[in-house]
N, C-alpha and C. Protein backbone atom coordinates (compact mmCIF):
# COMPACT_ATOMS: atom_id res chain seq x y z
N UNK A 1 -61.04 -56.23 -35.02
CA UNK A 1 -60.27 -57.36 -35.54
C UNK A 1 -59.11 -57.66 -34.61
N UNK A 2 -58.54 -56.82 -34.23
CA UNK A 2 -57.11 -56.82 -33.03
C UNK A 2 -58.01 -57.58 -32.16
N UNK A 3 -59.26 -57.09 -31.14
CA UNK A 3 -59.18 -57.31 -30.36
C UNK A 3 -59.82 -59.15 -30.48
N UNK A 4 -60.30 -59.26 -31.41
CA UNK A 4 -60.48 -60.59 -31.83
C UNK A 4 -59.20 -61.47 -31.59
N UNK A 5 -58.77 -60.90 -32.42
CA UNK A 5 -57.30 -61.82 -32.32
C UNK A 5 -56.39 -61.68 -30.96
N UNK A 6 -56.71 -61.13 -30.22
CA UNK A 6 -56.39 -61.29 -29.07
C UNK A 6 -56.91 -62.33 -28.13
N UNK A 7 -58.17 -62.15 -28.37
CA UNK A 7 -58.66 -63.06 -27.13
C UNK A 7 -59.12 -64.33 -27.84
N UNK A 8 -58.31 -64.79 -29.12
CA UNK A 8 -58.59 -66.03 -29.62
C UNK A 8 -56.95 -66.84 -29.34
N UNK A 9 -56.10 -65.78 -29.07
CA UNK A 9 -54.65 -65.64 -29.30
C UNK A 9 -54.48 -66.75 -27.81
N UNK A 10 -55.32 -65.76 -26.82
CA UNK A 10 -55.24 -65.71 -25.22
C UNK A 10 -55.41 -67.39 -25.15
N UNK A 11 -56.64 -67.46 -25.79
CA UNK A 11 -57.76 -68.32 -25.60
C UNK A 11 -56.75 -69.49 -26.07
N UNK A 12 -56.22 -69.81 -27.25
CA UNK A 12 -55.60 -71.11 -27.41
C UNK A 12 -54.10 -71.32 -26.87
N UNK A 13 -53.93 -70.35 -25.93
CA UNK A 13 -52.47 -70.23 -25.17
C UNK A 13 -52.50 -71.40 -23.73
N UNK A 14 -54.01 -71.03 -23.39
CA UNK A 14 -54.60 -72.14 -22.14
C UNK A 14 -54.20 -73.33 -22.22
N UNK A 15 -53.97 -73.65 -20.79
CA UNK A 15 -53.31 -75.45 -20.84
C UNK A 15 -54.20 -75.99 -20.93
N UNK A 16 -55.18 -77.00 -21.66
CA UNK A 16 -56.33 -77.78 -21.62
C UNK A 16 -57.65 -77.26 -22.93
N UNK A 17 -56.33 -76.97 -23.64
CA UNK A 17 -57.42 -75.88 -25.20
C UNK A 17 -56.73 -76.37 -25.78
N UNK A 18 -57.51 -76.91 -26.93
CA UNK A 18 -56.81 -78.18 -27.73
C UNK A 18 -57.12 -77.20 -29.35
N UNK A 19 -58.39 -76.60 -29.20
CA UNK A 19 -58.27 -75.60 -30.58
C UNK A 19 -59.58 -74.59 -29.93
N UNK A 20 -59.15 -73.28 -30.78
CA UNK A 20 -60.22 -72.36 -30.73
C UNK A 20 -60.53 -71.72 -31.75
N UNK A 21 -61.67 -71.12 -31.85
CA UNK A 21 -61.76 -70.29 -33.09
C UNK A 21 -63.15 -69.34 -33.28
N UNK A 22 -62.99 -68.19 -33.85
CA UNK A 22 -63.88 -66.95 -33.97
C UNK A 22 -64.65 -67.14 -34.68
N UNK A 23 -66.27 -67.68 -34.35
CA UNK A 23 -66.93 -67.96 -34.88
C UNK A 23 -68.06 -66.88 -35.44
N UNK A 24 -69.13 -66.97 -36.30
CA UNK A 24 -70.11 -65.21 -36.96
C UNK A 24 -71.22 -65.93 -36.13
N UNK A 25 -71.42 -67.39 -35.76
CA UNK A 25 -72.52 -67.84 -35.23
C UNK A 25 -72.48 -69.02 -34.39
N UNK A 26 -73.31 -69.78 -33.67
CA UNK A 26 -73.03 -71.18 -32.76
C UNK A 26 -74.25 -71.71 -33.19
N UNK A 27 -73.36 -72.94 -33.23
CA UNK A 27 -74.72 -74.06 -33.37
C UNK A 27 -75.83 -74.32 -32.28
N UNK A 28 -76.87 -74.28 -32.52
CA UNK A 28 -78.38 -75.02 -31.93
C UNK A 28 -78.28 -73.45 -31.24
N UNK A 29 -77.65 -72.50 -31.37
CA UNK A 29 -78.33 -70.94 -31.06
C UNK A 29 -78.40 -69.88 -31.92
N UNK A 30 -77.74 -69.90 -33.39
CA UNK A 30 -77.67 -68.84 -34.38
C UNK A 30 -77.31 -69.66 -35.55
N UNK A 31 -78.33 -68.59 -36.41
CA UNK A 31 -77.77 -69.19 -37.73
C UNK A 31 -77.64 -67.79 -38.80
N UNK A 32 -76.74 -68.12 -39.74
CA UNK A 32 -77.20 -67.10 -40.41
C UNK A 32 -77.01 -67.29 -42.03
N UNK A 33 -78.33 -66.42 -43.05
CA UNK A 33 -78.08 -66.81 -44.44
C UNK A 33 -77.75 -65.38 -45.38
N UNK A 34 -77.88 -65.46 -46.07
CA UNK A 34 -77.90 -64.26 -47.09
C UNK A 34 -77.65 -64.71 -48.95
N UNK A 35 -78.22 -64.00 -49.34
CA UNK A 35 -78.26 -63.96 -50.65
C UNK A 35 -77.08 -65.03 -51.47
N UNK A 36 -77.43 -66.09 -52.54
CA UNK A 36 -76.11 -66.80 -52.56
C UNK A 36 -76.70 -67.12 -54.40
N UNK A 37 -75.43 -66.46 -54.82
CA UNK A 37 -75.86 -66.47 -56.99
C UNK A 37 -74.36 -67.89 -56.99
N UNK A 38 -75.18 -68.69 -57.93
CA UNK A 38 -74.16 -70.01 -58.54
C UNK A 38 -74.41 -70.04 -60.31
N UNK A 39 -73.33 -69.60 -60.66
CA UNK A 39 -73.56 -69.49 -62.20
C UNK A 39 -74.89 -70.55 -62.83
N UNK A 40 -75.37 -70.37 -63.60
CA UNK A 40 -76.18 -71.72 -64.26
C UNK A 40 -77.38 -71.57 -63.75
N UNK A 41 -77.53 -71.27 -62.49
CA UNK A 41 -79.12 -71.64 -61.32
C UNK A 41 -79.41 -69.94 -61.31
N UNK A 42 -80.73 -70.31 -61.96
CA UNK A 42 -81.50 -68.59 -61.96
C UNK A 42 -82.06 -68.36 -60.52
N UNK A 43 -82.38 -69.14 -59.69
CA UNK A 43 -82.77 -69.29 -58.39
C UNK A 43 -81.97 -69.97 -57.14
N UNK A 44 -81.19 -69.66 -56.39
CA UNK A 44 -80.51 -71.19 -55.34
C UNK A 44 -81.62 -71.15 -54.72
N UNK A 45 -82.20 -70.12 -54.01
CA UNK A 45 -83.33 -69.76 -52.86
C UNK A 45 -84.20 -70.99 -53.18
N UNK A 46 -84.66 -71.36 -54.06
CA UNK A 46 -85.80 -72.52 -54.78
C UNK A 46 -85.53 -74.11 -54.36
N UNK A 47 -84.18 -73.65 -54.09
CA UNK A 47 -83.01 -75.20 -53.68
C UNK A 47 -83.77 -75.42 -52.40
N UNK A 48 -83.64 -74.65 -51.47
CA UNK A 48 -83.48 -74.87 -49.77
C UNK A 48 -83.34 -73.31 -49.09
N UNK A 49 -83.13 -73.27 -48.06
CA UNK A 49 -82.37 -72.74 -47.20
C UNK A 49 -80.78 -73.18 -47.27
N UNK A 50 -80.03 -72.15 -47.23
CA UNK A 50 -78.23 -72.44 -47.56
C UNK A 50 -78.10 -71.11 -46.26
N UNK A 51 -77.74 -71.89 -45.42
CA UNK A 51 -76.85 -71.15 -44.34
C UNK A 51 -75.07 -71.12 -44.45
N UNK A 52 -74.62 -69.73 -43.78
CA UNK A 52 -73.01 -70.17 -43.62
C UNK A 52 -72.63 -69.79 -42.20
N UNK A 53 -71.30 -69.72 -42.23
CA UNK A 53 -70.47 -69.85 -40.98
C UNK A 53 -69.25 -68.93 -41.47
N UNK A 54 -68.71 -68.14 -40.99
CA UNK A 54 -67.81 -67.58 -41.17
C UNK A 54 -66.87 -67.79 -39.85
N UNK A 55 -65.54 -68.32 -39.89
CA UNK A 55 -65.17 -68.47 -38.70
C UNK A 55 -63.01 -68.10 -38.96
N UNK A 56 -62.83 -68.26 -37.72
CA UNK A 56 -61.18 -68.12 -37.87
C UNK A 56 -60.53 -69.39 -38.42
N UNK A 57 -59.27 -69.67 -38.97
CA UNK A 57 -58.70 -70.61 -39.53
C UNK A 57 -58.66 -72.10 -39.13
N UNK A 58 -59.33 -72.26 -37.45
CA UNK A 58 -58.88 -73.31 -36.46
C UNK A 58 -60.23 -73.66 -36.67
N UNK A 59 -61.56 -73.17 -37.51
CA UNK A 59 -62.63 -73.72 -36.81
C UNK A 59 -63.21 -74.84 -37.15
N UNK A 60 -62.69 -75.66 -38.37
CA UNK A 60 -62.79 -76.97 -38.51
C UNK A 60 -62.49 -78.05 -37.54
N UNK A 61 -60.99 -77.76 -37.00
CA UNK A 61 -60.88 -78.27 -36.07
C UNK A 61 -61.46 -78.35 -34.92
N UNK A 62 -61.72 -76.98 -34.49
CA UNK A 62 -62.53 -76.57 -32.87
C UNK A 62 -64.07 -77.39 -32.94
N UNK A 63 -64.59 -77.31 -33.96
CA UNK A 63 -65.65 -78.21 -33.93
C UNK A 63 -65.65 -79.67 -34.77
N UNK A 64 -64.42 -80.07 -35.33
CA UNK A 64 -64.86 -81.56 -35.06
C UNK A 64 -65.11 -81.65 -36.47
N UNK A 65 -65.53 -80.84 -37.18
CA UNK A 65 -66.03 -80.93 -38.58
C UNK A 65 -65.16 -81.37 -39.74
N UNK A 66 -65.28 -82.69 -39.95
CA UNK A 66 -64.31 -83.12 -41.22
C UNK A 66 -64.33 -82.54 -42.16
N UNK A 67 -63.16 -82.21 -43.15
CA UNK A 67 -62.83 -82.16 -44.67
C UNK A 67 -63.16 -83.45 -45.06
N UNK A 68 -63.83 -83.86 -46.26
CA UNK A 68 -63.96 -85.10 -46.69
C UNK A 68 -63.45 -84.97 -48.11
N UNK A 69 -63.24 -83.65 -48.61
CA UNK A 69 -62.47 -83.72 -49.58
C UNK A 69 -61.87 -81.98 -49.84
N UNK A 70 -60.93 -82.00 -50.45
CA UNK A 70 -60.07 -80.74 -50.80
C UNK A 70 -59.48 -79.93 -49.26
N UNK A 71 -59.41 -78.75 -48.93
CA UNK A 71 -59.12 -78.24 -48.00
C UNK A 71 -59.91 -77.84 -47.37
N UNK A 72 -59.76 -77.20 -45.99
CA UNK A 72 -59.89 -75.98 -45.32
C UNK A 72 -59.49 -75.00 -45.52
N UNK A 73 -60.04 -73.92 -45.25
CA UNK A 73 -59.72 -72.40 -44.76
C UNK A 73 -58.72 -72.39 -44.09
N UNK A 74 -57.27 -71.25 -44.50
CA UNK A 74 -56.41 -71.19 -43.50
C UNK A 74 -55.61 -69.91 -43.37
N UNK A 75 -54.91 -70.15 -42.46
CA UNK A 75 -54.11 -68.39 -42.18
C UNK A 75 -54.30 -67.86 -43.50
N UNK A 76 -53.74 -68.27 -44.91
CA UNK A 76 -53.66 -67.84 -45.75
C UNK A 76 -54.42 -67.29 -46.63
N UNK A 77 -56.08 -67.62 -46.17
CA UNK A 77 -57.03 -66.87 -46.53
C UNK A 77 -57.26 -65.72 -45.85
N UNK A 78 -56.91 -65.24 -46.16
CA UNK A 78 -57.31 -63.87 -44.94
C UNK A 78 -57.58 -62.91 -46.14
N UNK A 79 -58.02 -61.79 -45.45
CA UNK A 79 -58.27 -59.87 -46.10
C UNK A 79 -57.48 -60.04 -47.79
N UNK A 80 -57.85 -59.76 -48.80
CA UNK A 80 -56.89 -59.45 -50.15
C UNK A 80 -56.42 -60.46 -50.38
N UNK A 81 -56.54 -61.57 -50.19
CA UNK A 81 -56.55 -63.18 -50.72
C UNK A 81 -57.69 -63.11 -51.77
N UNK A 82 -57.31 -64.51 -52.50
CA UNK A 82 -58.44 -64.94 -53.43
C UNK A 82 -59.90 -65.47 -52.53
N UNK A 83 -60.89 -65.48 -52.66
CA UNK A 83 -62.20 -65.53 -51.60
C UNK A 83 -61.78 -66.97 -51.75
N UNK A 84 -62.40 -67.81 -50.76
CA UNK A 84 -62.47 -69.03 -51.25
C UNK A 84 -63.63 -69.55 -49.90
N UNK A 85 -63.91 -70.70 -50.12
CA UNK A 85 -65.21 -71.42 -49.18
C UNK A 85 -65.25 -72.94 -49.38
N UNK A 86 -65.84 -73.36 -48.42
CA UNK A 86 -66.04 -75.05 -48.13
C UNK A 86 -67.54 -75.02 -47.89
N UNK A 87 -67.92 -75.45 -48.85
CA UNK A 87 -69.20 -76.10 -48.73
C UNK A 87 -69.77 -77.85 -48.31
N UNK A 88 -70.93 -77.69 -47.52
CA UNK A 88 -71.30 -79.35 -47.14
C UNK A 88 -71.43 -80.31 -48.24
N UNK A 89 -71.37 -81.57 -48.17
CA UNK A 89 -71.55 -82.48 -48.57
C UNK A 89 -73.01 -82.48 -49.38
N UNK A 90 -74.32 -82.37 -48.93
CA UNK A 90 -74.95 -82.00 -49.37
C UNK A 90 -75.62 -80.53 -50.23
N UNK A 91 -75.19 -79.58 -49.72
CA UNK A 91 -74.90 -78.40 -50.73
C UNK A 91 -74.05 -78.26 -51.95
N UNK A 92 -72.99 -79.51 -52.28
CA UNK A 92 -72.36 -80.02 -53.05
C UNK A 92 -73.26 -80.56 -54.20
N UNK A 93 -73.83 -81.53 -53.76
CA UNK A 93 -74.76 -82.17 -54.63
C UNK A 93 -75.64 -81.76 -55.02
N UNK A 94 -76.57 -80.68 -54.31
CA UNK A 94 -77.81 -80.18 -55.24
C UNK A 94 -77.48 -79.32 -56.05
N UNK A 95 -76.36 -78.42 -55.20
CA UNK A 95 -75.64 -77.37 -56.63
C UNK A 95 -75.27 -77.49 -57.56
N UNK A 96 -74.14 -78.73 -57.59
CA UNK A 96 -73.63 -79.23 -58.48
C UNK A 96 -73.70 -80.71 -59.20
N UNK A 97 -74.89 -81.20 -58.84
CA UNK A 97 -75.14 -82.59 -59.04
C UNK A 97 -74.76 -83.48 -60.53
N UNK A 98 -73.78 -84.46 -60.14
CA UNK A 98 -73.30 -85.16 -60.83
C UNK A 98 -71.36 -84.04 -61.10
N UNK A 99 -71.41 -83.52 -60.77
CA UNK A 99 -69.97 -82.52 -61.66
C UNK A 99 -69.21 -82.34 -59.45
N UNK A 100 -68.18 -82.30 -59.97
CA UNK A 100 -66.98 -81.93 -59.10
C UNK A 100 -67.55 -80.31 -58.35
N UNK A 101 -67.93 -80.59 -57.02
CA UNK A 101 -67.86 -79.25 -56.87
C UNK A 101 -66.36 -77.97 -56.37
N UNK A 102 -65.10 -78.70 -55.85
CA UNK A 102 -64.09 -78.20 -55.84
C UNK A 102 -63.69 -77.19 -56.94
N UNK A 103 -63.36 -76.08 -56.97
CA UNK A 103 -63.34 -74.89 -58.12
C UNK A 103 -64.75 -74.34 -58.58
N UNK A 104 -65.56 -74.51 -58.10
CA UNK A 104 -66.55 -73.85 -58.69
C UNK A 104 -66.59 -72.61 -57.71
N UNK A 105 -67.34 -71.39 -58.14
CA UNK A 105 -67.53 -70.23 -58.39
C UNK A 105 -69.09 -70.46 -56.99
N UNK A 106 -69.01 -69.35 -55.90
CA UNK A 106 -70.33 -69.14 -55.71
C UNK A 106 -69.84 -67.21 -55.50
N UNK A 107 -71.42 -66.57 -55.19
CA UNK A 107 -71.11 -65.59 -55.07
C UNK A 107 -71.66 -64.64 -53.80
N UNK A 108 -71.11 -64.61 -52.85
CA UNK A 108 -71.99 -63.94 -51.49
C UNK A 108 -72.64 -63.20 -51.60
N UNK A 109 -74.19 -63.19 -50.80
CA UNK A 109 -74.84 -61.54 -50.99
C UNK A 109 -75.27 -60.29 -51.75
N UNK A 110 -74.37 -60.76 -53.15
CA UNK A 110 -74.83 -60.49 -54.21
C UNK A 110 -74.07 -60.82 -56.08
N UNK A 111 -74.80 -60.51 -57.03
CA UNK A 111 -74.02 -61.37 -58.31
C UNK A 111 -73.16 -60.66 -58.78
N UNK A 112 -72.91 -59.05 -57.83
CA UNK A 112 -71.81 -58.57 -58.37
C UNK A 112 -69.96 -58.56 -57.07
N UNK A 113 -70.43 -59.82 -56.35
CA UNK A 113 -69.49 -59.89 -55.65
C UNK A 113 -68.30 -60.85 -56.00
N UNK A 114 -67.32 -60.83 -55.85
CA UNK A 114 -65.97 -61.56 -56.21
C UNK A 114 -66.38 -63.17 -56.02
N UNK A 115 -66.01 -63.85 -56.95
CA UNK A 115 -66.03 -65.25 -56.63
C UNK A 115 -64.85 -65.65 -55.59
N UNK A 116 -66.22 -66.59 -54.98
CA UNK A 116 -65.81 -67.50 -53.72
C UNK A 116 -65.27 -68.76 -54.11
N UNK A 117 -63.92 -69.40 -54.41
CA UNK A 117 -63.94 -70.45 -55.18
C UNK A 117 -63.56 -71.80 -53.86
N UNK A 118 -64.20 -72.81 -54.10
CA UNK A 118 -64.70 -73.69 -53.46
C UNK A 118 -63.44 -74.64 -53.48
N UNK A 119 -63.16 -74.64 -52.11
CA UNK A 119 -61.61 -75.27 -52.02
C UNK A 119 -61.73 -76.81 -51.10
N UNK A 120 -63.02 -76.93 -50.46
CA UNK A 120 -63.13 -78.20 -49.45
C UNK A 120 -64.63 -78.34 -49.71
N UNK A 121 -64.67 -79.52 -49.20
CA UNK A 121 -66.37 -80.75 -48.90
C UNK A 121 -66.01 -80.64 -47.71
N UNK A 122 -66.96 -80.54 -46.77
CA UNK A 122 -67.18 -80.83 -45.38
C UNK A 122 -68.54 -81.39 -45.52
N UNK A 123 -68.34 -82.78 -44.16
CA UNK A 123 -69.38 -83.14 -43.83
C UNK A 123 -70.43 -82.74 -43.18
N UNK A 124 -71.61 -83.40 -43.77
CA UNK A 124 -73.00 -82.38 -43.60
C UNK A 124 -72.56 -82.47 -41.94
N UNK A 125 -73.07 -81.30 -40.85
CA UNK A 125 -72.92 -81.01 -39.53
C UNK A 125 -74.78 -80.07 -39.73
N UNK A 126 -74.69 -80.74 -38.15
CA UNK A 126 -75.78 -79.72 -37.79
C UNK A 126 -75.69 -78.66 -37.37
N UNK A 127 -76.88 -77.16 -37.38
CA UNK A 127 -76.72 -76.34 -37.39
C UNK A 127 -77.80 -75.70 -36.09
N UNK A 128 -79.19 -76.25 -36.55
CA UNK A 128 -80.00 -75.56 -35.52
C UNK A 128 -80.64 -76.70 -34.84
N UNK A 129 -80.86 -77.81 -35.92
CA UNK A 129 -81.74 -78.92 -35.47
C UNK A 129 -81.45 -80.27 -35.48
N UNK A 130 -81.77 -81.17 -34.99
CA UNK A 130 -81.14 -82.61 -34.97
C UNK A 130 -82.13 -83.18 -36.19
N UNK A 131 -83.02 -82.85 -35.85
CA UNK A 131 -84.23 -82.99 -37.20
C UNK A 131 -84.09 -82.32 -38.79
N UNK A 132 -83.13 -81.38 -38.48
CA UNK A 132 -83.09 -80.56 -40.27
C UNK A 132 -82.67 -81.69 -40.67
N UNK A 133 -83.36 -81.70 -42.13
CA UNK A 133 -82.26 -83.08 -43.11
C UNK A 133 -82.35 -82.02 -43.87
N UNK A 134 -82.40 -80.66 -43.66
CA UNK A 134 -81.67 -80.23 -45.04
C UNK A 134 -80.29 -79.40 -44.75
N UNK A 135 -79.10 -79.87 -44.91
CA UNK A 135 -77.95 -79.24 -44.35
C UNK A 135 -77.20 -78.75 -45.41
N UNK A 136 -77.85 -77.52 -46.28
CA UNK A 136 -76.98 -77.10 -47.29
C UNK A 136 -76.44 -75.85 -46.32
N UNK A 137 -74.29 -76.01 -45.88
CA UNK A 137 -74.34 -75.03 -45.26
C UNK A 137 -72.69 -74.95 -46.21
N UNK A 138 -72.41 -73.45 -45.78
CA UNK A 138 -70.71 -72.89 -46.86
C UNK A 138 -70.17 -72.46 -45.63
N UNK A 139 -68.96 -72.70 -45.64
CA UNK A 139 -67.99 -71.76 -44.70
C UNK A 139 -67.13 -70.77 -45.22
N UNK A 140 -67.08 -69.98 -44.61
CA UNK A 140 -65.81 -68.63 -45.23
C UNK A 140 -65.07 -68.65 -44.46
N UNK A 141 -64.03 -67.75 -44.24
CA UNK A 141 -62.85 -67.36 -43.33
C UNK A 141 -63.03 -65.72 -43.03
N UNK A 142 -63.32 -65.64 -41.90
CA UNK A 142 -64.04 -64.60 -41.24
C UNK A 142 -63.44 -63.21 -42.33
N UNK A 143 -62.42 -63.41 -41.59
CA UNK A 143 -61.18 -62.11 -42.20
C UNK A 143 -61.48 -61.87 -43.99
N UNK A 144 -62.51 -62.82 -44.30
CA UNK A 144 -62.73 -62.68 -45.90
C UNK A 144 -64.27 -62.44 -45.99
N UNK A 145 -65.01 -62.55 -45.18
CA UNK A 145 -66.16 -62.13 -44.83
C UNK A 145 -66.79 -61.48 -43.69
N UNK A 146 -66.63 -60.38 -43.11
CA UNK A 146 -67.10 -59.56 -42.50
C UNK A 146 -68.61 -59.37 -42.08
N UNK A 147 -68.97 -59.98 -40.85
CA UNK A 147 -70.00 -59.46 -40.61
C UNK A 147 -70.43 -58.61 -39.72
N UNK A 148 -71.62 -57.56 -39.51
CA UNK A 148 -71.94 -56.96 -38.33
C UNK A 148 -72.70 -57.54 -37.34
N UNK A 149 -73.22 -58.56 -37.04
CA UNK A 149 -73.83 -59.44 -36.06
C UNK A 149 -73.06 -59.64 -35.07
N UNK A 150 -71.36 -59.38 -34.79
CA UNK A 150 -70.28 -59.76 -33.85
C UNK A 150 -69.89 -60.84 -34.02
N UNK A 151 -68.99 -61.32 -33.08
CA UNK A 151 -68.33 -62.76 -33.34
C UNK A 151 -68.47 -63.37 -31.96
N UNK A 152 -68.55 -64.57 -32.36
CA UNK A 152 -68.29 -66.00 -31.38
C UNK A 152 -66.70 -66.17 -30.67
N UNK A 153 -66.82 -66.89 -29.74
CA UNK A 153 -65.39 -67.57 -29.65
C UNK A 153 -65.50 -69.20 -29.22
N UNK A 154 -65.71 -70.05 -29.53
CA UNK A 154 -65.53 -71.53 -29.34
C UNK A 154 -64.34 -72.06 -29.09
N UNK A 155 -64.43 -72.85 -27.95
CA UNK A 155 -63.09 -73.51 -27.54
C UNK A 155 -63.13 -75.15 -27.68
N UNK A 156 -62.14 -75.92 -27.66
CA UNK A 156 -62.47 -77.12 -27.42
C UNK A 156 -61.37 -77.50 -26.29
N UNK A 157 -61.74 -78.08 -25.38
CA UNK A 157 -60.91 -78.41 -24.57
C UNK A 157 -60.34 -80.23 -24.46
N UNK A 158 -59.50 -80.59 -23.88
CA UNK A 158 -59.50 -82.02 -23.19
C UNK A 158 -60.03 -81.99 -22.19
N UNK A 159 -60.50 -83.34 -21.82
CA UNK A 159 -61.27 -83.82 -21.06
C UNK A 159 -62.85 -82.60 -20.80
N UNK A 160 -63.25 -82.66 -19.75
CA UNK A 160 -64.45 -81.98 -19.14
C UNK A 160 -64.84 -80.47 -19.87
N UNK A 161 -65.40 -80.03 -20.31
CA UNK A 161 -65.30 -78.70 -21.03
C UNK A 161 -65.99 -77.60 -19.42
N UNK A 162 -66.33 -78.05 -18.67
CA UNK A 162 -66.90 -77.49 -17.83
C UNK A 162 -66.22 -77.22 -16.55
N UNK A 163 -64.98 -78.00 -16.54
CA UNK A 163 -63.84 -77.53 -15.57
C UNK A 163 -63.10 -76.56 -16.20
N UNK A 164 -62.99 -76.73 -17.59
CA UNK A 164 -62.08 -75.60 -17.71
C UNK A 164 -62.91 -73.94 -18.39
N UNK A 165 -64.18 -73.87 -18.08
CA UNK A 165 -64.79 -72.78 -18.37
C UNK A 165 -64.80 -71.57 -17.32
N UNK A 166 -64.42 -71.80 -16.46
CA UNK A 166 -64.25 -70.44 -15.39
C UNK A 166 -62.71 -69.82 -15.69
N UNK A 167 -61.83 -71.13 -16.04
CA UNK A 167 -60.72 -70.34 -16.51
C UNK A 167 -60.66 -69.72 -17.38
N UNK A 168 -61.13 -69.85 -18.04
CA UNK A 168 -60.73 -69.28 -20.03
C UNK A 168 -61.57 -68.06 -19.63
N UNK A 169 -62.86 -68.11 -19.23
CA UNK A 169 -63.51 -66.88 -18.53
C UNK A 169 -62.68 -65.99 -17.94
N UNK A 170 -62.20 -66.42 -16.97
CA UNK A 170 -61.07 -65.48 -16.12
C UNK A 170 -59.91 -65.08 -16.95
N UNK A 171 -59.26 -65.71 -18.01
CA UNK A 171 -58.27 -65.37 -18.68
C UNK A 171 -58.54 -64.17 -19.67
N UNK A 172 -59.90 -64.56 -20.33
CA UNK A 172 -59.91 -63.27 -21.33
C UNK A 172 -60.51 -62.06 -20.47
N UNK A 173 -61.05 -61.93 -19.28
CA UNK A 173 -61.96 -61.15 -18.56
C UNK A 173 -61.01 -59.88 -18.87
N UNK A 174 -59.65 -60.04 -18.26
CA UNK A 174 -58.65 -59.11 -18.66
C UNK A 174 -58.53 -58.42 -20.11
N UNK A 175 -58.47 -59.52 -20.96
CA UNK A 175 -57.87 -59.18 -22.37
C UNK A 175 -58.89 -58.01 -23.25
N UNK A 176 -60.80 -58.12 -22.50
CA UNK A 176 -61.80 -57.18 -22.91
C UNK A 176 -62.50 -56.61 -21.54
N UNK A 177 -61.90 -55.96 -20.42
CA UNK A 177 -62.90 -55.41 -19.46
C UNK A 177 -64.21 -55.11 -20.17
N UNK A 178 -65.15 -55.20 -19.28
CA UNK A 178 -66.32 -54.45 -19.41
C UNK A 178 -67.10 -55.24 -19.79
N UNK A 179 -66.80 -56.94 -20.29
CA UNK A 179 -67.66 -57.27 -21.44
C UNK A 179 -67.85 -58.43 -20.10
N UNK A 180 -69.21 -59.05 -20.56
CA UNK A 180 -69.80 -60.54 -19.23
C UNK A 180 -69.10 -61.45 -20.37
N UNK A 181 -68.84 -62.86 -19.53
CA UNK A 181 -68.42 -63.84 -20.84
C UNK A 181 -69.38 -64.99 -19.59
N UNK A 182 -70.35 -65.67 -20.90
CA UNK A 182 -70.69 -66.98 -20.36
C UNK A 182 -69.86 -67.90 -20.18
């Protein structure tokens, strides 16, 4: 976790890094799902496929992804906080169709885990395919969901993202010897 926060720390210190953030997966290369109980529905699995994202506090921003209603995830969710999550626009509606999904209850991975209470709508975003039309996806805040798969780091830069990728490379190279960074 330190060393996370280090080289996300590093990473948005760069002149030409407009936001960054610690992502559990990247789009059009990883996805990931797991077990998901919503009071009322004896089945979600029957719904779709429901992928999430677990990422650091900036990652709405770093990718572009609107709130269209309630909040984001932020510093303040972190470790021993109340859980909380942003679900898509469309994962909104089949879950909760016709009713407010803001405050509702989901439950990660299993039905005896702490409710996740649903604090933002984000717009449907793609995940693996330009073709999925089914985009039921939830976000967490990493530090409130833990995974063992490792973490991402996504940057967004101004202008060219490809001039400034040897730097940010070279900047964290220091902050983790040993490790290759694409």
């Amino acid at each position: 976790i330190a060393l996370q926060r280090r080289l996300l720390e590093t990473a948005q210190a760069l002149p030409g890094v407009e936001h960054a953030a610690t992502v559990s997966s990247v789009p059009f290369w990883s996805t990931s799902s797991t077990n998901l109980y919503v009071a009322g529905i004896d089945s979600v699995r029957r719904l779709g496929r429901f992928t999430y994202q677990a990422g650091s506090p900036d990652y709405f921003a770093t990718t572009g992804t609107r709130i269209v209603r309630g909040r984001p995830f932020g510093a303040e969710d972190r470790a021993g906080a109340p859980r909380v999550t942003v679900v898509s626009q469309s994962m909104a509606n089949v879950l909760w169709p016709g009713r407010d999904a803001l405050g509702q209850c989901i439950r990660v991975g299993a039905d005896t885990m702490p409710c996740s209470t649903v604090v933002g709508i984000a717009e449907d975003a793609v995940q693996m395919s330009l073709t999925d039309n089914q985009r039921f996806r939830y976000y967490m805040p990493l530090e409130q969901f833990r995974t063992s798969s490792g973490s991402f780091l996504m940057v967004r830069t101004r202008g060219e993202p490809a001039a400034l990728a040897e730097a940010v490379r070279q900047v964290l190279q220091p902050v983790m010897p040993g490790e290759g960074f694409i």
